[in-house]
C-alpha atoms as a PDB file:
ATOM      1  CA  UNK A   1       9.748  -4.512 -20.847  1.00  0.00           C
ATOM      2  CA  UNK A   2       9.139  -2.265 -24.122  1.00  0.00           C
ATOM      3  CA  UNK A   3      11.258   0.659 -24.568  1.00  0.00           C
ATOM      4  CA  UNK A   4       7.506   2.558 -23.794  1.00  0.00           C
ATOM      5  CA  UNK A   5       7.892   1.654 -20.388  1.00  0.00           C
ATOM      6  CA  UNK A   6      11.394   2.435 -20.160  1.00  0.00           C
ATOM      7  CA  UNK A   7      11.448   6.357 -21.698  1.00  0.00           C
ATOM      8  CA  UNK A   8       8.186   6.602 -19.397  1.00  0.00           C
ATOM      9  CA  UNK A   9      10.109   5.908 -16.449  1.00  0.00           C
ATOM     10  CA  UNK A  10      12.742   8.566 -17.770  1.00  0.00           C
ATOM     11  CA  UNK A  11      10.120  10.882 -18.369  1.00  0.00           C
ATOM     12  CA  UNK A  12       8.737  10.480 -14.827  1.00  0.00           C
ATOM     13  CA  UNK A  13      11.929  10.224 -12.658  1.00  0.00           C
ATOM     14  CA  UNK A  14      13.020  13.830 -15.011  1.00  0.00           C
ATOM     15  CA  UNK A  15      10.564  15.454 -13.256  1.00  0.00           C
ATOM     16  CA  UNK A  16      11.885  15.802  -9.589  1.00  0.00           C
ATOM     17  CA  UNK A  17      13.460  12.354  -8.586  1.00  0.00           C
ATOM     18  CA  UNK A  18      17.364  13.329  -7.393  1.00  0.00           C
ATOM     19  CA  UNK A  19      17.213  17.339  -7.599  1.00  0.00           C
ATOM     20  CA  UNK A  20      18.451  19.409  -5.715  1.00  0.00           C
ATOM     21  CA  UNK A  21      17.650  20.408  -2.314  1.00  0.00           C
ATOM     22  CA  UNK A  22      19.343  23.737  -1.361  1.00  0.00           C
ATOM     23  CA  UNK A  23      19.262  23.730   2.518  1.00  0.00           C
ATOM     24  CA  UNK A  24      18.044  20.215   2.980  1.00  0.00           C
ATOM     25  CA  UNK A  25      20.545  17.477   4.100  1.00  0.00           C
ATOM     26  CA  UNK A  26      20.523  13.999   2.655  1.00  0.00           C
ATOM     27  CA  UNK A  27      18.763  12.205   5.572  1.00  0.00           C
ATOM     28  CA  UNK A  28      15.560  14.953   5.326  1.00  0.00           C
ATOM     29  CA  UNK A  29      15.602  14.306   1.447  1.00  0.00           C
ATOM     30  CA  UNK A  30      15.416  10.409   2.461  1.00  0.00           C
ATOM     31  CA  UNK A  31      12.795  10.737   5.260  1.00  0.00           C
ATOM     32  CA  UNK A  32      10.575  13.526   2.860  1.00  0.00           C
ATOM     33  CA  UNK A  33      11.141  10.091   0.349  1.00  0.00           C
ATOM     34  CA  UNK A  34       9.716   7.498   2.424  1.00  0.00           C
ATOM     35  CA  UNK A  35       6.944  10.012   4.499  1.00  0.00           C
ATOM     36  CA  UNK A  36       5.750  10.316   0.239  1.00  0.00           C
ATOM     37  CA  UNK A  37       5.790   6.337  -0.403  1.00  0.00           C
ATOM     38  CA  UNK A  38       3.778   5.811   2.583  1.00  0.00           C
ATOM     39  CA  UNK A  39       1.251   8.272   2.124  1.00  0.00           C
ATOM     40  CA  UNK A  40       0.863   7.170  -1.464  1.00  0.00           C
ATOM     41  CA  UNK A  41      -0.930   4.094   0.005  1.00  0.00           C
ATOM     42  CA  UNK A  42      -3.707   6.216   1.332  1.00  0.00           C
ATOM     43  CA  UNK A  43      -4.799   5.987  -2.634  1.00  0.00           C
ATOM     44  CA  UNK A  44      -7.138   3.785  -3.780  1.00  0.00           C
ATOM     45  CA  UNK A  45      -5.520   3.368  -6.951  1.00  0.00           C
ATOM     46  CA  UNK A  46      -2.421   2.718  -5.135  1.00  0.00           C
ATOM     47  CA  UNK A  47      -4.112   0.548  -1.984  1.00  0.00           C
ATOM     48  CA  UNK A  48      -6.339  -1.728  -4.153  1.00  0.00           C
ATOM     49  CA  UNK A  49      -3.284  -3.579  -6.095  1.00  0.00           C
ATOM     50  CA  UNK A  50      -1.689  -3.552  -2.884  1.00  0.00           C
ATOM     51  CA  UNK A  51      -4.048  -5.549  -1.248  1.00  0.00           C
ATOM     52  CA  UNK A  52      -4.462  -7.878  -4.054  1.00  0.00           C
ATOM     53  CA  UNK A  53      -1.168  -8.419  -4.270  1.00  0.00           C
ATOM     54  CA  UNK A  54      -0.639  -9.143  -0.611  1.00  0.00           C
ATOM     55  CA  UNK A  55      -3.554 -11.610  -0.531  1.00  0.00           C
ATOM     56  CA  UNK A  56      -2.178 -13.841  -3.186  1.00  0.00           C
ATOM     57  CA  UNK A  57       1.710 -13.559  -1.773  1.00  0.00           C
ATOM     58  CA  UNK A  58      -0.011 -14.566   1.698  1.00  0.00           C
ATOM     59  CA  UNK A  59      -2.028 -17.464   0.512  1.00  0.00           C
ATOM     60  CA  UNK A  60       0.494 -18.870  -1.910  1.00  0.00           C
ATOM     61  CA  UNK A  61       3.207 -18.967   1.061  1.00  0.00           C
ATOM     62  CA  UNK A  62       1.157 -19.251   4.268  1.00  0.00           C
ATOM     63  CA  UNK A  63      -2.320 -20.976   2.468  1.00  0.00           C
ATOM     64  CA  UNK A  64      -0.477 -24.696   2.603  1.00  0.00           C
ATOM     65  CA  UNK A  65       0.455 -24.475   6.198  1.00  0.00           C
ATOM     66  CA  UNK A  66      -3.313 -22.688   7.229  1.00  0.00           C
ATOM     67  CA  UNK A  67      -5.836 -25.185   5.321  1.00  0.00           C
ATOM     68  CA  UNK A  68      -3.530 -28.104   5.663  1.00  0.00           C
ATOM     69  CA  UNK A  69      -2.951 -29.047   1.934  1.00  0.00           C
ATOM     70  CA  UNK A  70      -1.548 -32.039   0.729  1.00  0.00           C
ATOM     71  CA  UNK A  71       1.892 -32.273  -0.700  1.00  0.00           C
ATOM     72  CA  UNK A  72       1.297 -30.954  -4.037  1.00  0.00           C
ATOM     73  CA  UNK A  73       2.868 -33.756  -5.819  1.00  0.00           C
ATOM     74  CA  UNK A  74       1.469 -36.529  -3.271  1.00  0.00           C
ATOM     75  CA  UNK A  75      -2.146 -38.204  -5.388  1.00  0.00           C
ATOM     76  CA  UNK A  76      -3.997 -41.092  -5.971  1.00  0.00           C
ATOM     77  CA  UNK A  77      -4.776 -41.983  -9.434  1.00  0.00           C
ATOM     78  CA  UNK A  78      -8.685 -43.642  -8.209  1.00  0.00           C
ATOM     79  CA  UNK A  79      -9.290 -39.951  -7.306  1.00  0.00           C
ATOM     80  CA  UNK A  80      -8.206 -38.279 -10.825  1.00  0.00           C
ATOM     81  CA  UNK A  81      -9.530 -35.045 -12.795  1.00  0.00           C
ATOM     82  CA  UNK A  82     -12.422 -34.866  -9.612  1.00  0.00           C
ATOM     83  CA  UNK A  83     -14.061 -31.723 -10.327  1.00  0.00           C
ATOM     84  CA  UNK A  84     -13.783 -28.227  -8.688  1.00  0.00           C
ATOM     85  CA  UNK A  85     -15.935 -28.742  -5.284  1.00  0.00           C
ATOM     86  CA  UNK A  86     -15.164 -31.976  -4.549  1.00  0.00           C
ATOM     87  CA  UNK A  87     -14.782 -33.135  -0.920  1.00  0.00           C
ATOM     88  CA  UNK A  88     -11.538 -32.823   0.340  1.00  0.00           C
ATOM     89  CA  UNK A  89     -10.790 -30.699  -3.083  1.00  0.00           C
ATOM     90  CA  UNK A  90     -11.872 -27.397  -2.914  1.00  0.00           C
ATOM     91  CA  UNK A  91     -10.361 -27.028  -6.563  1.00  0.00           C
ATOM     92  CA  UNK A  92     -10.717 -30.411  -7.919  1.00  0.00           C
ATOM     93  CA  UNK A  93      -7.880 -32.876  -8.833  1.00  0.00           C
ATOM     94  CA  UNK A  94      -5.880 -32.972 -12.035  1.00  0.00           C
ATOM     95  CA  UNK A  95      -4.565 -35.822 -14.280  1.00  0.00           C
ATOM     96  CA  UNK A  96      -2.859 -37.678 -11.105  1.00  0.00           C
ATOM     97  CA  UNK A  97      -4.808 -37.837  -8.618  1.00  0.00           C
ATOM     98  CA  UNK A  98      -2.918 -34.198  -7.181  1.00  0.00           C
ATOM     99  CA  UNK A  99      -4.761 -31.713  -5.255  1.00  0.00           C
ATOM    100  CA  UNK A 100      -5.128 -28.390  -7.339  1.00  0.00           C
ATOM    101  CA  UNK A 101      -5.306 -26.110  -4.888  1.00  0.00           C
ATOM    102  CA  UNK A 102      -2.145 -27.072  -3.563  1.00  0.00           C
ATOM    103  CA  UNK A 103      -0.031 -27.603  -6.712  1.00  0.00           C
ATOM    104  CA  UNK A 104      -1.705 -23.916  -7.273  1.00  0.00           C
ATOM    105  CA  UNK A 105      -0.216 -22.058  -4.037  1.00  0.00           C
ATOM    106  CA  UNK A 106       2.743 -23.796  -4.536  1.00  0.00           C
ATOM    107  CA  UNK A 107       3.216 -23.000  -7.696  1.00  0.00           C
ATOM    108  CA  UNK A 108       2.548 -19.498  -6.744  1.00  0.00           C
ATOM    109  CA  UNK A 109       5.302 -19.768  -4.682  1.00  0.00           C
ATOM    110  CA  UNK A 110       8.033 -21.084  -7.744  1.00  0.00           C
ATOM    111  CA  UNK A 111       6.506 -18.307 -10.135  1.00  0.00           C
ATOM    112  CA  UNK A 112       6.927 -15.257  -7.670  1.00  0.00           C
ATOM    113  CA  UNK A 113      10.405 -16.355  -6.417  1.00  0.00           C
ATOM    114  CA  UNK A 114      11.457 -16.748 -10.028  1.00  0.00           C
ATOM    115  CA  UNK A 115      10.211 -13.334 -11.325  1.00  0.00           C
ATOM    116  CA  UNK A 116      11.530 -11.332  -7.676  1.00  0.00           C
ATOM    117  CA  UNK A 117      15.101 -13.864  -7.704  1.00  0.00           C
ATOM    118  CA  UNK A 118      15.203 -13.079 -11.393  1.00  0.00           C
ATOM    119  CA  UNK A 119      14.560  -9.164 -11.460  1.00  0.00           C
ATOM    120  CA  UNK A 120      17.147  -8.422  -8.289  1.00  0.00           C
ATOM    121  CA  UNK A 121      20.137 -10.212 -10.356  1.00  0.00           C
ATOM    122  CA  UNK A 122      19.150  -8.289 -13.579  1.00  0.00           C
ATOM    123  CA  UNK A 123      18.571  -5.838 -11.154  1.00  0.00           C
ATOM    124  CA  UNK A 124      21.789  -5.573  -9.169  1.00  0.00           C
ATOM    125  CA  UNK A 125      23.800  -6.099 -12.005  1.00  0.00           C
ATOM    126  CA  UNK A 126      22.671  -3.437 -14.506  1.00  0.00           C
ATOM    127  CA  UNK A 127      22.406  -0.813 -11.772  1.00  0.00           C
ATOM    128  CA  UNK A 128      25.466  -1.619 -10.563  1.00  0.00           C
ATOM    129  CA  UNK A 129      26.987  -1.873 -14.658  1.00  0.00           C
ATOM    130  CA  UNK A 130      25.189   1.508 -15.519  1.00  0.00           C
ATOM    131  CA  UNK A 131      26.252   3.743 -12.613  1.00  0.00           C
ATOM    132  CA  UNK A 132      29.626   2.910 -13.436  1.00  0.00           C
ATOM    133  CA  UNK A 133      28.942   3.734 -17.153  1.00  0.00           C
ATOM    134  CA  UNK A 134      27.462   6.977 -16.342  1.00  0.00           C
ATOM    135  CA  UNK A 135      30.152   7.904 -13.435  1.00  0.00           C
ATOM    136  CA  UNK A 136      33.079   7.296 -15.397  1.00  0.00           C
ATOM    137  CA  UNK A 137      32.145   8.179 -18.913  1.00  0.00           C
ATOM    138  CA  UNK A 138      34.420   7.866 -21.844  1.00  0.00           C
ATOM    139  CA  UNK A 139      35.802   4.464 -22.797  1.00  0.00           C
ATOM    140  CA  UNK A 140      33.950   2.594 -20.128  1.00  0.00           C
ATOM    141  CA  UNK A 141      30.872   4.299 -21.002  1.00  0.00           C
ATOM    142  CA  UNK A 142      30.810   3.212 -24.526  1.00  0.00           C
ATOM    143  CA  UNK A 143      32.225  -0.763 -24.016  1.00  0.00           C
ATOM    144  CA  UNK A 144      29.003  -1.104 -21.403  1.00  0.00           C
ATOM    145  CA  UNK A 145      26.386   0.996 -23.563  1.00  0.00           C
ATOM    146  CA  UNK A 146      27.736  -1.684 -26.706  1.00  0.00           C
ATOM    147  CA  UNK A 147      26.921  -4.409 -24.568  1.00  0.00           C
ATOM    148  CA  UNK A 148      23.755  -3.432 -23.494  1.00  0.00           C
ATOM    149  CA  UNK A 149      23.141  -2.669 -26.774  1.00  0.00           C
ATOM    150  CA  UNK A 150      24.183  -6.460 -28.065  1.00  0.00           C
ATOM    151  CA  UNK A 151      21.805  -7.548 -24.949  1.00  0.00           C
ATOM    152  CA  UNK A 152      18.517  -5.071 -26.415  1.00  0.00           C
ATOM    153  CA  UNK A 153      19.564  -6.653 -30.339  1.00  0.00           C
ATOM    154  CA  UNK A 154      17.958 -10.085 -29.281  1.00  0.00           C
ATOM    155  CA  UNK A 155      14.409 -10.475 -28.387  1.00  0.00           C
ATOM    156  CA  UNK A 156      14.007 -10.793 -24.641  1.00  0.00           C
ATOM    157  CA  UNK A 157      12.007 -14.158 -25.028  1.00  0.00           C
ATOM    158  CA  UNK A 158      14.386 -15.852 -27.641  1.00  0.00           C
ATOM    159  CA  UNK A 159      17.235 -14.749 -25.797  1.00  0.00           C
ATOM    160  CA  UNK A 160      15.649 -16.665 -22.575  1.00  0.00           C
ATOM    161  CA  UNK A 161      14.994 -19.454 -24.406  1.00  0.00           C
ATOM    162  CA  UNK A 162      18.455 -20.178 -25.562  1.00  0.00           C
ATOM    163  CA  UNK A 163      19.941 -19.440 -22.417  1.00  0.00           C
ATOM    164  CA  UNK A 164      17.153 -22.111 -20.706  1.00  0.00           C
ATOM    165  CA  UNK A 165      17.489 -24.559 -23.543  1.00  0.00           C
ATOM    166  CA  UNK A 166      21.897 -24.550 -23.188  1.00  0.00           C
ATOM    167  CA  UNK A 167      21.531 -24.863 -19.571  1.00  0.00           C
ATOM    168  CA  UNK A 168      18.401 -26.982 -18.582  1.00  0.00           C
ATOM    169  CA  UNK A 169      15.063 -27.053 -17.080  1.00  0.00           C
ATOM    170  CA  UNK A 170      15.544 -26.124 -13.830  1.00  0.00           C
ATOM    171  CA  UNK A 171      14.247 -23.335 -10.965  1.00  0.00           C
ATOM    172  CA  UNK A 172      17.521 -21.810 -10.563  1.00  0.00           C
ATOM    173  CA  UNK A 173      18.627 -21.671 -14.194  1.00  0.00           C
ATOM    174  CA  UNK A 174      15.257 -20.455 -15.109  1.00  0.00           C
ATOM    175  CA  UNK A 175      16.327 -17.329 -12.865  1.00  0.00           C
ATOM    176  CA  UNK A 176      19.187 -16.795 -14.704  1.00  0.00           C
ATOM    177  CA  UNK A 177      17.941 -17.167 -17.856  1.00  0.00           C
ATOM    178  CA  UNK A 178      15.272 -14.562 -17.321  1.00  0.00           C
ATOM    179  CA  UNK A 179      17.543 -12.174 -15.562  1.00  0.00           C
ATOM    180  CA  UNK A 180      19.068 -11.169 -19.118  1.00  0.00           C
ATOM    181  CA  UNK A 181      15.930  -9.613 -19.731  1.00  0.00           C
ATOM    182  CA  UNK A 182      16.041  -6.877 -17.393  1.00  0.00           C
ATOM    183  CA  UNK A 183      19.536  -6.606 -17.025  1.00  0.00           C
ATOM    184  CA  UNK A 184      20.169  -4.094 -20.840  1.00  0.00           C
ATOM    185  CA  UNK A 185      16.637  -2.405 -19.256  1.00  0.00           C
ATOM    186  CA  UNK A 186      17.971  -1.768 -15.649  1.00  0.00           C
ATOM    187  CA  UNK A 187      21.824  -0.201 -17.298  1.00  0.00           C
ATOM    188  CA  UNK A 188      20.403   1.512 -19.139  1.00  0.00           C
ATOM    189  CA  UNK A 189      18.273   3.398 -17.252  1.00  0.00           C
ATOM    190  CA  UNK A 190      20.625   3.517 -14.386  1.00  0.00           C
ATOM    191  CA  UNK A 191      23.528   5.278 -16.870  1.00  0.00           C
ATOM    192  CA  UNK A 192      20.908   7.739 -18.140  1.00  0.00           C
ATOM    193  CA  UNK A 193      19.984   8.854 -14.447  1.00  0.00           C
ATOM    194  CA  UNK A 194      23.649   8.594 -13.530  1.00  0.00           C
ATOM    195  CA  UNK A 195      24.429  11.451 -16.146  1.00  0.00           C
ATOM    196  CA  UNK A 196      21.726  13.723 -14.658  1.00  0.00           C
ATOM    197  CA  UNK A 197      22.815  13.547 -11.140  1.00  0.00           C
ATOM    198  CA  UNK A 198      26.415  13.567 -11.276  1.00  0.00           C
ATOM    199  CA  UNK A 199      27.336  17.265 -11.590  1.00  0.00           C
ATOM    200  CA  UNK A 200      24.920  18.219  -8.607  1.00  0.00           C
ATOM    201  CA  UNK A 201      25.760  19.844  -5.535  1.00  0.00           C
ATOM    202  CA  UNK A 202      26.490  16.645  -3.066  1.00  0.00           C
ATOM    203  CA  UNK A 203      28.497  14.796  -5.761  1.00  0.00           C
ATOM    204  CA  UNK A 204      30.725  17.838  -6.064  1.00  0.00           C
ATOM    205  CA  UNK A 205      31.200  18.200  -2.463  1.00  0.00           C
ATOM    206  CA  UNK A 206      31.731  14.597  -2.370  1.00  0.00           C
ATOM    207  CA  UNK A 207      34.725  15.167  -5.041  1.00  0.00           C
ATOM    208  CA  UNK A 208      36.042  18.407  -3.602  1.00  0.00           C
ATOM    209  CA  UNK A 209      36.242  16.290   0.365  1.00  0.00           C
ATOM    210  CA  UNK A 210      38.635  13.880  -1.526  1.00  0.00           C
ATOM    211  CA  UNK A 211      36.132  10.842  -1.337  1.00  0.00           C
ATOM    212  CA  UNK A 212      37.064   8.056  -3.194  1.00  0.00           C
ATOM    213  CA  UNK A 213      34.734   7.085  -6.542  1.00  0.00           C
ATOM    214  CA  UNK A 214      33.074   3.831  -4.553  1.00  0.00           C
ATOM    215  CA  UNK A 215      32.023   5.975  -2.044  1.00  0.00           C
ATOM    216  CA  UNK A 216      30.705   8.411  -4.146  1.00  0.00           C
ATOM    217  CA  UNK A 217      28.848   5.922  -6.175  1.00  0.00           C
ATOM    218  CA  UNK A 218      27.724   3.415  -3.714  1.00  0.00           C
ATOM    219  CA  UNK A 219      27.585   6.639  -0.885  1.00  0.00           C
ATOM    220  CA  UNK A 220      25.603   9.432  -2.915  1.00  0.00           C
ATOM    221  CA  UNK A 221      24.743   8.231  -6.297  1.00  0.00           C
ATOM    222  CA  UNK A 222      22.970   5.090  -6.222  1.00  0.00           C
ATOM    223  CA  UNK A 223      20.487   6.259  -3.313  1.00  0.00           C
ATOM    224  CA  UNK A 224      19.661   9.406  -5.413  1.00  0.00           C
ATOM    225  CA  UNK A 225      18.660   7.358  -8.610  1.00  0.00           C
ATOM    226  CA  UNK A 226      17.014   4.338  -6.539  1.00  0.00           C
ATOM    227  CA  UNK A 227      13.452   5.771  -6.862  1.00  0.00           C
ATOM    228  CA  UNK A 228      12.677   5.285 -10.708  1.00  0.00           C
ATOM    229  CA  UNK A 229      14.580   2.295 -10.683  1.00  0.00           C
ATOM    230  CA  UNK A 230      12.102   0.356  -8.255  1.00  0.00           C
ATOM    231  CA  UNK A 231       9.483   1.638  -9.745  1.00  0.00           C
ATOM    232  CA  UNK A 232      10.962  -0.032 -12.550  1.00  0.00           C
ATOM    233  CA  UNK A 233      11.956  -3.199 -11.410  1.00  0.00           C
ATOM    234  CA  UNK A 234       7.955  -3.866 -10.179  1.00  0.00           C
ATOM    235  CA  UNK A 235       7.266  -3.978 -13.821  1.00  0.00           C
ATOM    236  CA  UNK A 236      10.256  -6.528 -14.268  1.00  0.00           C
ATOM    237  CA  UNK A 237       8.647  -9.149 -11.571  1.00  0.00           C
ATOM    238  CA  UNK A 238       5.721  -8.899 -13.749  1.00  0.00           C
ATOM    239  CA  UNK A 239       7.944  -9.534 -17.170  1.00  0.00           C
ATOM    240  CA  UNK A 240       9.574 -12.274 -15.480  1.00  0.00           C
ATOM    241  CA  UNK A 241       6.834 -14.310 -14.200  1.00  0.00           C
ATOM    242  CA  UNK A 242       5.071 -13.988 -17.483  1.00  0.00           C
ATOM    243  CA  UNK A 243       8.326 -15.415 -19.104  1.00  0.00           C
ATOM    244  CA  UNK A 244       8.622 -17.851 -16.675  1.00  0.00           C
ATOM    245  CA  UNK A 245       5.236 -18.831 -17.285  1.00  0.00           C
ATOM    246  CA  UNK A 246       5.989 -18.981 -21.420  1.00  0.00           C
ATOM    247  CA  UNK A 247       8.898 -20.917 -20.870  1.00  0.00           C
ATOM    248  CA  UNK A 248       7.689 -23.369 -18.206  1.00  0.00           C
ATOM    249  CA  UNK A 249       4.714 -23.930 -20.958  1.00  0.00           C
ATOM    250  CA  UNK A 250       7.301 -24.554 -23.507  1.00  0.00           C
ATOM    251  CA  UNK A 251       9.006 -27.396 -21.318  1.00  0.00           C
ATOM    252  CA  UNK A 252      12.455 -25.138 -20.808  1.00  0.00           C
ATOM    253  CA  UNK A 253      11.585 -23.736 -17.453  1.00  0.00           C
ATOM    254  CA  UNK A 254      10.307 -25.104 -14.677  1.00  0.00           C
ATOM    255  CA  UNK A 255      10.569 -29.204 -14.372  1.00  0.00           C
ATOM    256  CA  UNK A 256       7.210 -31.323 -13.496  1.00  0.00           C
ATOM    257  CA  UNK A 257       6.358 -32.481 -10.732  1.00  0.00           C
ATOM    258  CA  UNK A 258       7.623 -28.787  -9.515  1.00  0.00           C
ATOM    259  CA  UNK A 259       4.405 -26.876 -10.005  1.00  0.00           C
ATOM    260  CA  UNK A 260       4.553 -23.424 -11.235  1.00  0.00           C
ATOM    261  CA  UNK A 261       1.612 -21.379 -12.938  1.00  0.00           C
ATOM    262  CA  UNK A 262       3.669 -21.937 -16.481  1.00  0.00           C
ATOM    263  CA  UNK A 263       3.748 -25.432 -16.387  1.00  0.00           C
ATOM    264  CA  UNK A 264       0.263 -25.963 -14.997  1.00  0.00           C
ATOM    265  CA  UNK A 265      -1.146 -24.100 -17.702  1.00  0.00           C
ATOM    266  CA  UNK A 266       1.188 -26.414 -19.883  1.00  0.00           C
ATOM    267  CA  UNK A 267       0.178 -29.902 -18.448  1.00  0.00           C
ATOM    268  CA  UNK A 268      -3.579 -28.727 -18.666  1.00  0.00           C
ATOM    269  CA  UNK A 269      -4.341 -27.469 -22.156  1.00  0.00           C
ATOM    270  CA  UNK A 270      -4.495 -31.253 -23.085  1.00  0.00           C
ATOM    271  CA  UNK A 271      -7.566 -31.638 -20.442  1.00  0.00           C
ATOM    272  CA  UNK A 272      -9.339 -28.273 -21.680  1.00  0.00           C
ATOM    273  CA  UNK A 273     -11.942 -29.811 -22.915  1.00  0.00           C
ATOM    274  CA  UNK A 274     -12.555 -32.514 -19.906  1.00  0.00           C
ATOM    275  CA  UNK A 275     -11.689 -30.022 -17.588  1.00  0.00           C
ATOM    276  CA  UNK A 276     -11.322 -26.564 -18.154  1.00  0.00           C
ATOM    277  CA  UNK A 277     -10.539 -25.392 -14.744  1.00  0.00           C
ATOM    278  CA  UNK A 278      -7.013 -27.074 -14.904  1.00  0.00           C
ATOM    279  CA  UNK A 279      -6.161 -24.279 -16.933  1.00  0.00           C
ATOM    280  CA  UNK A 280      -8.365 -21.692 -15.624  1.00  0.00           C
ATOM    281  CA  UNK A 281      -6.877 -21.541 -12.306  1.00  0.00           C
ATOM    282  CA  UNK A 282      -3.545 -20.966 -12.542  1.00  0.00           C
ATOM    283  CA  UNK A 283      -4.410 -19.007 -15.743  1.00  0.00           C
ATOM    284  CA  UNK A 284      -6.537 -16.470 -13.657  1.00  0.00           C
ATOM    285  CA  UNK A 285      -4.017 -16.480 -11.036  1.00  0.00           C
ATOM    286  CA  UNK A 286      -1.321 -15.356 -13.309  1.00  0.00           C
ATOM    287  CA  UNK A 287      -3.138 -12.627 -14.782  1.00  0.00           C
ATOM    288  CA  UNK A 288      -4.732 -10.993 -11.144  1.00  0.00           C
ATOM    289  CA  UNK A 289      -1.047 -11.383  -9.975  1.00  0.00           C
ATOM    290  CA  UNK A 290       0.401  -9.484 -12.611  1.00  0.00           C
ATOM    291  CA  UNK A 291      -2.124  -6.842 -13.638  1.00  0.00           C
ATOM    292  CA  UNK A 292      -1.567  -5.940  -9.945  1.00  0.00           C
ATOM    293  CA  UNK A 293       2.037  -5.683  -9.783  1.00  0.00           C
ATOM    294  CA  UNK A 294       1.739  -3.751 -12.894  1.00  0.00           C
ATOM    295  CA  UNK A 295      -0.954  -1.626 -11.625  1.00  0.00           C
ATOM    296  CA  UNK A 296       0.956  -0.645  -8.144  1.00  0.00           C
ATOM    297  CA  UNK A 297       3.657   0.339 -10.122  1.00  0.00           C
ATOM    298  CA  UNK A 298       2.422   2.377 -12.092  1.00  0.00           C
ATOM    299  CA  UNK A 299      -0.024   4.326  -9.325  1.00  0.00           C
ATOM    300  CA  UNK A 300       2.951   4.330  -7.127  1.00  0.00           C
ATOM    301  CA  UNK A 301       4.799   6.253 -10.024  1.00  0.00           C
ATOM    302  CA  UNK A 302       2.334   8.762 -10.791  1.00  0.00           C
ATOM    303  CA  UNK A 303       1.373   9.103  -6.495  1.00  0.00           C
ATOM    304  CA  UNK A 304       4.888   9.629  -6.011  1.00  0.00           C
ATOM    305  CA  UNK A 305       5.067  12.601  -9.333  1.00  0.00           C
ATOM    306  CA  UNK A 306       2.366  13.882  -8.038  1.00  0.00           C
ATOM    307  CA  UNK A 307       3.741  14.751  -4.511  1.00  0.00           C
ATOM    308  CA  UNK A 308       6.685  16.018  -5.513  1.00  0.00           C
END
C-alpha cells in the first residue's frame, strides 16, 4: 500500500466523511451512511467487481462441496500432469496425480482468509493504536507516530519476509507476518482522521457530559472515522494476498501440500513448459480476484464522494 493510496484516501475522506451535522442525530448520520453504501451498488462500476468478487468467494468456499471435488491433496501418480479437459478433471492434474480444480478453490480459500485474517489484525491494531495517538496527543502521540514511522522505514515485503523466515512456514504465521504491512498504513491514517474530528460538536458534548475517554473513543470517534478506513482496508486484502502469494512462491508462506494461489504458482513454474496451465490458473485467479477488490474499492470511494 503506497503512500499514493494512502494521501488519496485522506484526500477523499477530507471531503465530507465525519462533518458535522447541525440538527441531525448520530443514528440519522449512520442510517444516511448505510442508505449511501447501498445505493452505491446500483453502479455498474461499483456492481461489476462486486459480482466478480462474489463469484470467486462462492466457488472457492461452496465449489468443493457443489461439484464434489476430490480432496485436494488426495492423487494418483498413473494419472499425472493430465491435461485441462480431461475426464473427471475439468482442469487437468498436476505433478501428483492432484486434481487442479480442487487444489485451486481450495487454495482460494487459504489466500483470501490470509489477506481478510491478515488486514483485520493490522487492521484492529493500528486503528485502535492511531485513535489513541490522535485523542491524546502530546507524548503518546509522538512515541506511536515514531513507531509507525520505524514500521514505514522497512520495505513492506522484506519486513514480511523476515518476520515469515524467524517464525516458519505456516498459515497462521503467514497472517501475522503480513499484518505488519498494514498495521503503520491503518495508524496512520486513523491518527490523521482522529485530529480532524476531535474538536467537533459531539466530541465536545461528549467531554462537557463527563464521559470517560473510552467511551468517547470507542462511543463517538471510531464510528465517525470508520468510513475511509474500510475503504482502505479493501485495498489491504488485495496487498496481502499478493504478499501472500510472493511469499508462498518464495517457500516462507504457505507449506505444500496446503494449496494456496502463491505456492501453486511456485510448484508450477518448473512444469511451464509441459504444462502451462499449472501456472495459468491460479495465476489468472489471483489477478481477477484482486483487480476486483481493488476496483470495488475504489468505485465504492468515489460512489460514496460523490453522494455526499
Amino acid at each position: 500500500m503506497s503512500d499514493a493510496v494512502i494521501e488519496e484516501t485522506f484526500a477523499g475522506a477530507a471531503e465530507g466523511a465525519g462533518d458535522d451535522h447541525p440538527g441531525v442525530g448520530r443514528g440519522d448520520v449512520h442510517r444516511s451512511s448505510f442508505q449511501r453504501f447501498v445505493r452505491a451498488f446500483r453502479d455498474p462500476s461499483v456492481l461489476v467487481p462486486a459480482v466478480i468478487l462474489f463469484l470467486v468467494v462462492f466457488f472457492c468456499f461452496a465449489g468443493p462441496p457443489i461439484f464434489g471435488l476430490p480432496n485436494p491433496n488426495q492423487g494418483n501418480f498413473k494419472d499425472d500432469l493430465l491435461p485441462v479437459g480431461s475426464p473427471g478433471h475439468l482442469l487437468g492434474t498436476n505433478q501428483f496425480g492432484n486434481d487442479m480444480l480442487s487444489r485451486l478453490l481450495h487454495g482460494g480459500q487459504v489466500s483470501l482468509f490470509v489477506g481478510i485474517g491478515s488486514t483485520a489484525i493490522g487492521f484492529a491494531i493500528g486503528v485502535i493504536l492511531g485513535t489513541l495517538a490522535g485523542f491524546y496527543g502530546g507524548v503518546v502521540d509522538a512515541m506511536l507516530m515514531r513507531i509507525f514511522d520505524v514500521l514505514f522505514a522497512f520495505p513492506g515485503l522484506i519486513l514480511a519476509l523476515g518476520i515469515a523466515a524467524f517464525l516458519g512456514p505456516s498459515v497462521v504465521h503467514t497472517i501475522w507476518a503480513i499484518s505488519f504491512f498494514s498495521l503503520a498504513a491503518f495508524g496512520r491514517l486513523a491518527r490523521g482522521q482522529t485530529v480532524r474530528v476531535r474538536n467537533h460538536d459531539y466530541v465536545v458534548a461528549a467531554r462537557s457530559s463527563g464521559a470517560s475517554a473510552p467511551s468517547i473513543v470507542f462511543g463517538h470517534i471510531i464510528p465517525n472515522v470508520m468510513p475511509p478506513l474500510l475503504a482502505f482496508a479493501m485495498f489491504g486484502i488485495g496487498a496481502a494476498m499478493v504478499a501472500e502469494a510472493g511469499l508462498s512462491f518464495l517457500g516462507l508462506g504457505i507449506r505444500i501440500p496446503q494449496p494456496s494461489w502463491g505456492n501453486l504458482i511456485s510448484s508450477a513454474q518448473s512444469y511451464l513448459r509441459n504444462d502451462p496451465m499449472l501456472l495459468v490458473c491460479p495465476a489468472v485467479m489471483l489477478f481477477l480476484t484482486v483487480l476486483a477488490i481493488n476496483l470495488l474499492a475504489d468505485s465504492l470511494r468515489h460512489r460514496l464522494r460523490l453522494d455526499r
